[in-house]
PDB file of N, CA and C in Angstrom:
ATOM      1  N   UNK A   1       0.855  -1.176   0.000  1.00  0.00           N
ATOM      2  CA  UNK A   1       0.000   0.000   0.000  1.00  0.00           C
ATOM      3  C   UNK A   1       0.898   1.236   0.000  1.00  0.00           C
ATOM      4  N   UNK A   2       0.792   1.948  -0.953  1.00  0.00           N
ATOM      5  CA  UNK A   2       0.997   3.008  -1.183  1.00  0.00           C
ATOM      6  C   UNK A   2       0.578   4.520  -0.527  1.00  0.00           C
ATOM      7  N   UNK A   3       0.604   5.346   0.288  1.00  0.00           N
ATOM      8  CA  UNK A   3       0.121   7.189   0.439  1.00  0.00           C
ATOM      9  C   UNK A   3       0.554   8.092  -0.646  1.00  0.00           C
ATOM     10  N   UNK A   4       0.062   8.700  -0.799  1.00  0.00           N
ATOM     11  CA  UNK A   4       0.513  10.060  -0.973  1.00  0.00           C
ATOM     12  C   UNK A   4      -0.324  11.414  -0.850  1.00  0.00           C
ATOM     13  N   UNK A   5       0.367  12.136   0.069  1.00  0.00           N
ATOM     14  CA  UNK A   5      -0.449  13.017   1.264  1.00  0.00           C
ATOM     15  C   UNK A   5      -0.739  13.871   0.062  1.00  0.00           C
ATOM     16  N   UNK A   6      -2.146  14.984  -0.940  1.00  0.00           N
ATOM     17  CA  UNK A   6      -2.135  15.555  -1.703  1.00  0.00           C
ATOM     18  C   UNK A   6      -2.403  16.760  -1.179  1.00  0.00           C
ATOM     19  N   UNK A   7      -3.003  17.292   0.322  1.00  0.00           N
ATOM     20  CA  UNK A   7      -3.481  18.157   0.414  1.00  0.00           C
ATOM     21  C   UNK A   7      -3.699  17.962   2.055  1.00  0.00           C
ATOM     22  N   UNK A   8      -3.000  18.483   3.056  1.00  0.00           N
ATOM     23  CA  UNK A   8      -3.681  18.553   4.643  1.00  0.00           C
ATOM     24  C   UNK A   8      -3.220  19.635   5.037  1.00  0.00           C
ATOM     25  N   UNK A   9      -4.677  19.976   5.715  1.00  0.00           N
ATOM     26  CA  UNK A   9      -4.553  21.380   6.785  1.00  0.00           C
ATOM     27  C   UNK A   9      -5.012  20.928   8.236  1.00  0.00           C
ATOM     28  N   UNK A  10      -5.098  21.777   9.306  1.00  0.00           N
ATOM     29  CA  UNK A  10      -4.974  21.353  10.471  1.00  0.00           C
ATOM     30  C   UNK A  10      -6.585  20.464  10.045  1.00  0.00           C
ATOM     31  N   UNK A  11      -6.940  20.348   9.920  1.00  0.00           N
ATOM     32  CA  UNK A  11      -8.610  19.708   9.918  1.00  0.00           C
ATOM     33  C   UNK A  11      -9.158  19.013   8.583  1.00  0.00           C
ATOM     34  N   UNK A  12      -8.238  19.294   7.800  1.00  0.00           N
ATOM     35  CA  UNK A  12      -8.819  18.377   6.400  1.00  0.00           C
ATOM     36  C   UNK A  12      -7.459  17.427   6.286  1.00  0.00           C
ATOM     37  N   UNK A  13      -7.996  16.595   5.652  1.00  0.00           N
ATOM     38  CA  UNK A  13      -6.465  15.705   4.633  1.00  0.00           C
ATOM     39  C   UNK A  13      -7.491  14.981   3.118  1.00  0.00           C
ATOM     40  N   UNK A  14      -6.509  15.322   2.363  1.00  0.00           N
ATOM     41  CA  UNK A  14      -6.500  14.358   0.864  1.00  0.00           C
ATOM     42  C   UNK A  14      -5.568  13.343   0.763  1.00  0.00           C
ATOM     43  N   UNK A  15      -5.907  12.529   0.944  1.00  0.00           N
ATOM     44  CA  UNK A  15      -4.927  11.150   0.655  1.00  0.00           C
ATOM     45  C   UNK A  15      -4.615  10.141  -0.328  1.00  0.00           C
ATOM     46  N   UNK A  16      -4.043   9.988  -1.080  1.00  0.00           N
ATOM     47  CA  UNK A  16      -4.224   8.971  -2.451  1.00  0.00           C
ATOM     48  C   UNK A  16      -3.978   7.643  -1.765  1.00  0.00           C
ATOM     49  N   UNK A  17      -4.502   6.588  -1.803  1.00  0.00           N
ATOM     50  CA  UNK A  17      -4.193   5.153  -1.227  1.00  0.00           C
ATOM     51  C   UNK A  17      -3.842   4.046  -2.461  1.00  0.00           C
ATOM     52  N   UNK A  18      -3.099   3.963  -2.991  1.00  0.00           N
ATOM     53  CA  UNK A  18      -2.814   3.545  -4.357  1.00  0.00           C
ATOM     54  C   UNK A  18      -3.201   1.655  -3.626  1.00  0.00           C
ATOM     55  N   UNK A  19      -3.297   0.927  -4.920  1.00  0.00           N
ATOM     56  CA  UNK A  19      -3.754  -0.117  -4.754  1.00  0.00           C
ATOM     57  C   UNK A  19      -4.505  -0.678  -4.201  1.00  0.00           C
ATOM     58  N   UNK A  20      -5.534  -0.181  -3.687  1.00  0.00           N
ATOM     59  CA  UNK A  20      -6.778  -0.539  -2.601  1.00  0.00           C
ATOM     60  C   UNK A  20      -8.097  -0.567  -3.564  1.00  0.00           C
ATOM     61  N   UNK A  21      -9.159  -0.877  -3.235  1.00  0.00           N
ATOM     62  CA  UNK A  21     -10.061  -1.333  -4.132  1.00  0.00           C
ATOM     63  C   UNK A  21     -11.575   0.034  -3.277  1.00  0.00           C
ATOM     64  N   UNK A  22     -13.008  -0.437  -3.994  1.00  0.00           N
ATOM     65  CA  UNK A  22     -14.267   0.020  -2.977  1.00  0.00           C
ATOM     66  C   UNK A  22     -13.931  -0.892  -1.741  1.00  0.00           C
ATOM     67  N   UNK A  23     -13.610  -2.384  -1.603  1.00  0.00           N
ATOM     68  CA  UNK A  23     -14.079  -3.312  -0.072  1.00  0.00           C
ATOM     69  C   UNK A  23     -13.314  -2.530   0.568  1.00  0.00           C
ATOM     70  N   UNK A  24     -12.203  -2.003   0.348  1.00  0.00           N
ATOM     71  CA  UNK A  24     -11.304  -1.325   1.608  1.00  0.00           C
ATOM     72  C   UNK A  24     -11.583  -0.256   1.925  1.00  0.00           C
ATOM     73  N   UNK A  25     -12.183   0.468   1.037  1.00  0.00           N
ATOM     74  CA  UNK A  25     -11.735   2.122   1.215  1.00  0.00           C
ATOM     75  C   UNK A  25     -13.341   2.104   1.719  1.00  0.00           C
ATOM     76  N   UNK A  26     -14.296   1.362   1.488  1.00  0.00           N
ATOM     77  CA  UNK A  26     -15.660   1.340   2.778  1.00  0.00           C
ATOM     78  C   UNK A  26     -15.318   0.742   3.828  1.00  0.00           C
ATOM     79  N   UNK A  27     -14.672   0.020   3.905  1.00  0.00           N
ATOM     80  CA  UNK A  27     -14.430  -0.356   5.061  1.00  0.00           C
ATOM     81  C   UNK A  27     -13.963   1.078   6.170  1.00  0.00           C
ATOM     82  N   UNK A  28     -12.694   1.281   5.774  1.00  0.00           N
ATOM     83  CA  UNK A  28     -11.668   2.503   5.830  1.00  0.00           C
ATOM     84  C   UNK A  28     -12.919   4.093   6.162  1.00  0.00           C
ATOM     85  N   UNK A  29     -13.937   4.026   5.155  1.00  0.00           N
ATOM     86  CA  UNK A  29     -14.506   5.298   5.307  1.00  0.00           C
ATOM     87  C   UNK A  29     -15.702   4.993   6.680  1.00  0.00           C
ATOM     88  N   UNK A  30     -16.333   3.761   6.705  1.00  0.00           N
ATOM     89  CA  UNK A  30     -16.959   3.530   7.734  1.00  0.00           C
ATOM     90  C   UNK A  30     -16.673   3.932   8.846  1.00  0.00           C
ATOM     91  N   UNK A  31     -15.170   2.850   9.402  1.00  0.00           N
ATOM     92  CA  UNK A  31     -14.735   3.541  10.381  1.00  0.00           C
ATOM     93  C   UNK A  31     -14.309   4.881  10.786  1.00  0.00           C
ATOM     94  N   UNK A  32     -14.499   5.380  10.040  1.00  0.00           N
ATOM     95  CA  UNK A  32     -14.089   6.936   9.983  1.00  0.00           C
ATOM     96  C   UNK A  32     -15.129   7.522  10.682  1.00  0.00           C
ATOM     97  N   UNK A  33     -16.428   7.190   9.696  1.00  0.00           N
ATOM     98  CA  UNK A  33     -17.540   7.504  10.324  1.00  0.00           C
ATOM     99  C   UNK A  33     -18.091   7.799  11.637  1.00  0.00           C
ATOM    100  N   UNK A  34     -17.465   6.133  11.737  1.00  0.00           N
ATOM    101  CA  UNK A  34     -17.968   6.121  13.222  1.00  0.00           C
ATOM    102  C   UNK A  34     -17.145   6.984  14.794  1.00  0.00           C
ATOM    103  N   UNK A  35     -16.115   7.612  13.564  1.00  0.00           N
ATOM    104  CA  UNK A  35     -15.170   8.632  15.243  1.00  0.00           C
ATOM    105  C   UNK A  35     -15.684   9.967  15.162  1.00  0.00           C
ATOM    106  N   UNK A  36     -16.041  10.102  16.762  1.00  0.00           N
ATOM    107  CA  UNK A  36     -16.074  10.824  17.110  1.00  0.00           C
ATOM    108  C   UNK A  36     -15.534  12.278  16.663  1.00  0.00           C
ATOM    109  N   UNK A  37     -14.385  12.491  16.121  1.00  0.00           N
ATOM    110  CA  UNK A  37     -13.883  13.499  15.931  1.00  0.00           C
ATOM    111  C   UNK A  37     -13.917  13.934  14.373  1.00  0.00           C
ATOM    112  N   UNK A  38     -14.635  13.014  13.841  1.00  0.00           N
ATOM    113  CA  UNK A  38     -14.454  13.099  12.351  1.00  0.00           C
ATOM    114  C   UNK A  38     -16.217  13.536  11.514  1.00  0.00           C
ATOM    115  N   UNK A  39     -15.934  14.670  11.083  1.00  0.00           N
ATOM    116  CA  UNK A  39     -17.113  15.578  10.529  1.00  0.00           C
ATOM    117  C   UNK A  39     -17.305  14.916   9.290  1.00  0.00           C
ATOM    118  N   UNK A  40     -16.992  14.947   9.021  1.00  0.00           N
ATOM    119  CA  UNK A  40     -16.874  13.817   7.155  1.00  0.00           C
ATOM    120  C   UNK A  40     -15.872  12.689   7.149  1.00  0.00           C
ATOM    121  N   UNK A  41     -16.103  11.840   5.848  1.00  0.00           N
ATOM    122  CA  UNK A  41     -14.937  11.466   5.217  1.00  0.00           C
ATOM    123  C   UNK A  41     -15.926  10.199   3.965  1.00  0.00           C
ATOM    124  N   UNK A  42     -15.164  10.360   2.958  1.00  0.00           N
ATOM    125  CA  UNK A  42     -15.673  10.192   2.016  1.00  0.00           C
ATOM    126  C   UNK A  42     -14.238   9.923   0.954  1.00  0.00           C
ATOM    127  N   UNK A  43     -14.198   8.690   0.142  1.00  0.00           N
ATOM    128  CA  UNK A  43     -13.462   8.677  -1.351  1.00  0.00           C
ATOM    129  C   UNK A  43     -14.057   8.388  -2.541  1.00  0.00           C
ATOM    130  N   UNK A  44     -12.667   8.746  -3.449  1.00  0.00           N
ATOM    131  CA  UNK A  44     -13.187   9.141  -4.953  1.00  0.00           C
ATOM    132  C   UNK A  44     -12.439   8.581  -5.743  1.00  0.00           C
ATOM    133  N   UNK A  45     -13.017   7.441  -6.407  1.00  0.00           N
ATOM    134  CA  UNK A  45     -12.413   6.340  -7.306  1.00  0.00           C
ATOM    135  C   UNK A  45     -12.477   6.478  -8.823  1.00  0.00           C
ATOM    136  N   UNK A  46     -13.494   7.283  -9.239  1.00  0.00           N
ATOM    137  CA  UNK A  46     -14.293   7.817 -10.493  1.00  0.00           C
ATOM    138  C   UNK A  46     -13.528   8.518 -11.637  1.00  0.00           C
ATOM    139  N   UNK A  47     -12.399   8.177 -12.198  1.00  0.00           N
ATOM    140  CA  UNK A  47     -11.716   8.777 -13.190  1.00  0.00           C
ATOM    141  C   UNK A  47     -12.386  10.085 -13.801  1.00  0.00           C
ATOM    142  N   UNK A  48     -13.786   9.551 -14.692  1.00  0.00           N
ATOM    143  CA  UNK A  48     -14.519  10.915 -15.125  1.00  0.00           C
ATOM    144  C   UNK A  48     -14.662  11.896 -14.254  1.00  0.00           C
ATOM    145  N   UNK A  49     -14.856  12.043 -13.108  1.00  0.00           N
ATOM    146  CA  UNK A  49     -15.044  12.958 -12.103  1.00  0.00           C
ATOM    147  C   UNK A  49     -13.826  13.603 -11.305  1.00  0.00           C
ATOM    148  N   UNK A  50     -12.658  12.704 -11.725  1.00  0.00           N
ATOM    149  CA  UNK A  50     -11.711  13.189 -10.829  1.00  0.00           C
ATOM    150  C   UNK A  50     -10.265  13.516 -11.839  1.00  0.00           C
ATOM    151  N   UNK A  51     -10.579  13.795 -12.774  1.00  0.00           N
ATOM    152  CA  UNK A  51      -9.463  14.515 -13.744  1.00  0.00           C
ATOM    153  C   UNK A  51      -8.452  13.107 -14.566  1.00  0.00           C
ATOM    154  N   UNK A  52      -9.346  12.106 -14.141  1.00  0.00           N
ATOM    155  CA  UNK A  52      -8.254  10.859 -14.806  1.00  0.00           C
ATOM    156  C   UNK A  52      -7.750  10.052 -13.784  1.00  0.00           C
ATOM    157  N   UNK A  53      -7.826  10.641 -12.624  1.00  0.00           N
ATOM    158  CA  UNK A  53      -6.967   9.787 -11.769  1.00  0.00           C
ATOM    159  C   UNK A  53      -8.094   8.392 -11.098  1.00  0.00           C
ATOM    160  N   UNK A  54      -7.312   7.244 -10.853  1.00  0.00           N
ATOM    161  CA  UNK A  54      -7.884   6.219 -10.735  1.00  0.00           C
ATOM    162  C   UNK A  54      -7.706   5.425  -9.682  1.00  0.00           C
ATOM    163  N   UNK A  55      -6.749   5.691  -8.933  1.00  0.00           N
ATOM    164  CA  UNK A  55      -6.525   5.243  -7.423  1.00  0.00           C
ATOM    165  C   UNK A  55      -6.855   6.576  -6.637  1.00  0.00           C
ATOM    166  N   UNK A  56      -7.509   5.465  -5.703  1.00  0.00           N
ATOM    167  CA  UNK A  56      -8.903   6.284  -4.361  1.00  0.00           C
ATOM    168  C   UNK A  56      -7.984   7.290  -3.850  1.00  0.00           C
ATOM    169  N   UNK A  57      -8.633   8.023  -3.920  1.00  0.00           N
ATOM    170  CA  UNK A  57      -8.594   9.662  -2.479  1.00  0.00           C
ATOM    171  C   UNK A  57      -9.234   9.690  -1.727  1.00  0.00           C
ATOM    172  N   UNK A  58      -8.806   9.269  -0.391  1.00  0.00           N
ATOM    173  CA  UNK A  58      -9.311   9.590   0.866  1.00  0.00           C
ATOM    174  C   UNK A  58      -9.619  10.908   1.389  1.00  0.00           C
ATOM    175  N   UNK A  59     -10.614  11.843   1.292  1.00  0.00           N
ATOM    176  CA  UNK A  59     -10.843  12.870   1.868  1.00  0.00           C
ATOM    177  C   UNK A  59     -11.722  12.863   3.449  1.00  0.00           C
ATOM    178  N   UNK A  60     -10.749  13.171   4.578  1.00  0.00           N
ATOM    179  CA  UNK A  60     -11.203  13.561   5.738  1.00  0.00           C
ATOM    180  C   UNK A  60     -11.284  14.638   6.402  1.00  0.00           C
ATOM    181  N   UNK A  61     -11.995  14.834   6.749  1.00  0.00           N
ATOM    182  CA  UNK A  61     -12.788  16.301   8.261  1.00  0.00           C
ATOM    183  C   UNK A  61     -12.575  15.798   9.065  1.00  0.00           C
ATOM    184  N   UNK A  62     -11.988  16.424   9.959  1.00  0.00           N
ATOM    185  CA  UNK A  62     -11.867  16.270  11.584  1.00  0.00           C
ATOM    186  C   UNK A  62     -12.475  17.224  12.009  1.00  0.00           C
ATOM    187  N   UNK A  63     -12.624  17.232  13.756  1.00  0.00           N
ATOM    188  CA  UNK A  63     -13.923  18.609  14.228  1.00  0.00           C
ATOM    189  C   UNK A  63     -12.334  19.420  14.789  1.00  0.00           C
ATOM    190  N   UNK A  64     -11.643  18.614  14.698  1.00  0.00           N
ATOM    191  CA  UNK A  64     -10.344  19.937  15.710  1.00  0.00           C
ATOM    192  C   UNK A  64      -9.262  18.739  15.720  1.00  0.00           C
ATOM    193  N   UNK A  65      -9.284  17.954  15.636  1.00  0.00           N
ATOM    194  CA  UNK A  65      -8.221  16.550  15.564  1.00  0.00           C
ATOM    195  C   UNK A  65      -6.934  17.030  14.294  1.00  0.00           C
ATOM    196  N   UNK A  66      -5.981  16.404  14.296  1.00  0.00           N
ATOM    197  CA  UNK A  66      -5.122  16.462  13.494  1.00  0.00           C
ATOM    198  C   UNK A  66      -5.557  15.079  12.654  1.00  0.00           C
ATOM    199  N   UNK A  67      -6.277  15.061  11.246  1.00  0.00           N
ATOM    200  CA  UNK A  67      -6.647  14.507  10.402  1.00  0.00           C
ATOM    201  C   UNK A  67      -5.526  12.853  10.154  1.00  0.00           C
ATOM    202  N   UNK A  68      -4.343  13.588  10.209  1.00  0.00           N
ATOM    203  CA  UNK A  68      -3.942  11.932  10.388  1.00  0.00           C
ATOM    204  C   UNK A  68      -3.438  10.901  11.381  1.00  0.00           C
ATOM    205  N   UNK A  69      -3.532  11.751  12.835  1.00  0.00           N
ATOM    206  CA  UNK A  69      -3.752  10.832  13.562  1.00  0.00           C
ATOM    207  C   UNK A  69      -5.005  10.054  13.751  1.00  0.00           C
ATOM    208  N   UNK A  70      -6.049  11.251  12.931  1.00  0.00           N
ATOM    209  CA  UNK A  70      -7.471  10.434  12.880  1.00  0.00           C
ATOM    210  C   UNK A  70      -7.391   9.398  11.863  1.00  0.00           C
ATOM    211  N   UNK A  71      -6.634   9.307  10.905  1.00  0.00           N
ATOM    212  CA  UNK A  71      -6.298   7.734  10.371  1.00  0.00           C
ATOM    213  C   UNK A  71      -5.903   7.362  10.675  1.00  0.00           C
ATOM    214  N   UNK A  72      -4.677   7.262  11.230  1.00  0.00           N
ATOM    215  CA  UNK A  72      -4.219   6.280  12.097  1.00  0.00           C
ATOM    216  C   UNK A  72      -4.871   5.606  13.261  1.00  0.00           C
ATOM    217  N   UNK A  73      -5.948   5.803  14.042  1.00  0.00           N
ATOM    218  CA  UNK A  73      -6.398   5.591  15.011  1.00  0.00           C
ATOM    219  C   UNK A  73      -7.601   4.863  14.140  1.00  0.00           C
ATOM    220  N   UNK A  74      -8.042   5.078  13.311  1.00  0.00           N
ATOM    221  CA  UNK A  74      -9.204   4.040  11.852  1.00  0.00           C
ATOM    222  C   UNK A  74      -8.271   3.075  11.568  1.00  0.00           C
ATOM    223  N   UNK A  75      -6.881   3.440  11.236  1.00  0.00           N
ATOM    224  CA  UNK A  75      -6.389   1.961  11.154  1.00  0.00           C
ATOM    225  C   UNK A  75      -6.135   1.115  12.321  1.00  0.00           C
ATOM    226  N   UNK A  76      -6.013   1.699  13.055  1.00  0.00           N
ATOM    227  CA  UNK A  76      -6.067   0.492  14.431  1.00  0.00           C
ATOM    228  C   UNK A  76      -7.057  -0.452  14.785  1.00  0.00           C
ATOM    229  N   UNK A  77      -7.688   0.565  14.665  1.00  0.00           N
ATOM    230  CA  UNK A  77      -9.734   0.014  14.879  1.00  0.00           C
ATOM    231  C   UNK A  77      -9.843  -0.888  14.061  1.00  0.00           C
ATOM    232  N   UNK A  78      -9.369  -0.873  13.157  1.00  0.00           N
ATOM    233  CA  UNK A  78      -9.664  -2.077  11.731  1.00  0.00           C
ATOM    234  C   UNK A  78      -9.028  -3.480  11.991  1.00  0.00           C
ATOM    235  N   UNK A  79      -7.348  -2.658  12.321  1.00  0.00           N
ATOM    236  CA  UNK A  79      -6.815  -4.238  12.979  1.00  0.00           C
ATOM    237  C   UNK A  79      -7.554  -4.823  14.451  1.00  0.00           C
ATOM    238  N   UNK A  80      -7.851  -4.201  14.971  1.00  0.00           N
ATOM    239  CA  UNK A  80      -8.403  -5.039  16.237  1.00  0.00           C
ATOM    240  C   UNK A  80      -9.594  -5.687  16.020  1.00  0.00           C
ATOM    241  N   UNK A  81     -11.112  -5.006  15.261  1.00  0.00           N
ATOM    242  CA  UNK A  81     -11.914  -5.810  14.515  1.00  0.00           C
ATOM    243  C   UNK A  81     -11.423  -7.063  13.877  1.00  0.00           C
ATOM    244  N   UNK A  82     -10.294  -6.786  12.990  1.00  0.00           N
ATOM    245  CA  UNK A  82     -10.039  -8.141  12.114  1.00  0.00           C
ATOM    246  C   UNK A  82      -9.361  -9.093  13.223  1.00  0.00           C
ATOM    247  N   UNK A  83      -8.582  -8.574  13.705  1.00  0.00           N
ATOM    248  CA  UNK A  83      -8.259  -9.555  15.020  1.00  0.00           C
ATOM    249  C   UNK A  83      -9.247 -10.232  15.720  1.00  0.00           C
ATOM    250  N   UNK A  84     -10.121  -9.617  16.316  1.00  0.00           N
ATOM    251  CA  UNK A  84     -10.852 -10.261  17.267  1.00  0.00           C
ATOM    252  C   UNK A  84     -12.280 -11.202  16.144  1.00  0.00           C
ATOM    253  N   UNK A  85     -12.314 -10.420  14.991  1.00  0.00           N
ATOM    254  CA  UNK A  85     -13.311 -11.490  13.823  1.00  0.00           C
ATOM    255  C   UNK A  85     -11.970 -12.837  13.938  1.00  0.00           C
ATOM    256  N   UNK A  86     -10.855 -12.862  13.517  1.00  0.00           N
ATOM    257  CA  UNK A  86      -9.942 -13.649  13.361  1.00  0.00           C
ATOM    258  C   UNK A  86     -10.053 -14.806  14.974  1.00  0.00           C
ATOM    259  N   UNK A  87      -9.917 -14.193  16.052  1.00  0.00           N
ATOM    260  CA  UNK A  87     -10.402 -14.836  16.912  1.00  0.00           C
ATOM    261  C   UNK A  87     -11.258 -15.458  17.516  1.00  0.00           C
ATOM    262  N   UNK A  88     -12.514 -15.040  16.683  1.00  0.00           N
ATOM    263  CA  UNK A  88     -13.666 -15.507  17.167  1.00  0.00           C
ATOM    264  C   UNK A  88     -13.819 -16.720  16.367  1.00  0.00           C
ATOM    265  N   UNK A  89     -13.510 -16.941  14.831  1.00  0.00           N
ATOM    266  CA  UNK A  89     -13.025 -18.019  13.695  1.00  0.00           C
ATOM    267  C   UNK A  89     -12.388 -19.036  13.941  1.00  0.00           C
ATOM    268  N   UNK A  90     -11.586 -18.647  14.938  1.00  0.00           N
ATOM    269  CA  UNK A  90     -10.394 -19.614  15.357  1.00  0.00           C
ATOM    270  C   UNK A  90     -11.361 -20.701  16.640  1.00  0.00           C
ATOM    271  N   UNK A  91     -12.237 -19.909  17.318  1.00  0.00           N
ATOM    272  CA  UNK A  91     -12.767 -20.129  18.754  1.00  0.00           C
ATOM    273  C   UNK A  91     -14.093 -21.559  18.279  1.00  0.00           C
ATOM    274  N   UNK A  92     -14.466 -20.774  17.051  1.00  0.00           N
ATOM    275  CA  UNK A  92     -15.634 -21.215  16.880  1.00  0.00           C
ATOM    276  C   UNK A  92     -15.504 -22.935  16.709  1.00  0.00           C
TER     277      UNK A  92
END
């Protein structure tokens, strides 16, 4: 997996996530959703709409957070879900 940071201010970030597909980047925007500190977040996979480009942009709002510790803290959340789905698989 690839970044490349296109655009962050104290409260927004644009993120390119090269090689990731829609299953991830909903996954990825869900959890976003669901924090607390995060006013939006939403990506854009759509070539026609996005000047040609074809690997996802992550665009996030934070309410006052520094935008990429607010990803980073979505990616954690993700590994511990898949962990504990992974554990419960193992249990069953």
């Amino acid at each position: 997996m690839e970044l490349r940071v296109i655009e962050k201010t104290d409260t927004e970030l644009r993120i390119e996530i090269a090689g990731e597909d829609h299953t991830f980047m909903n996954v990825l925007k869900g959890v976003l959703l669901e924090t607390d500190d995060v006013a939006a977040a939403t990506y854009d996979m759509n070539p026609e709409q996005s000047g040609g480009q074809t690997e996802p942009v992550l665009t996030v709002k934070s309410e006052s957070g520094d935008p990429l510790d607010v990803l980073a803290d979505a990616a954690e959340s993700i590994t511990d879900r898949t962990d504990a789905l992974r554990d419960a698989v193992k249990a069953a």
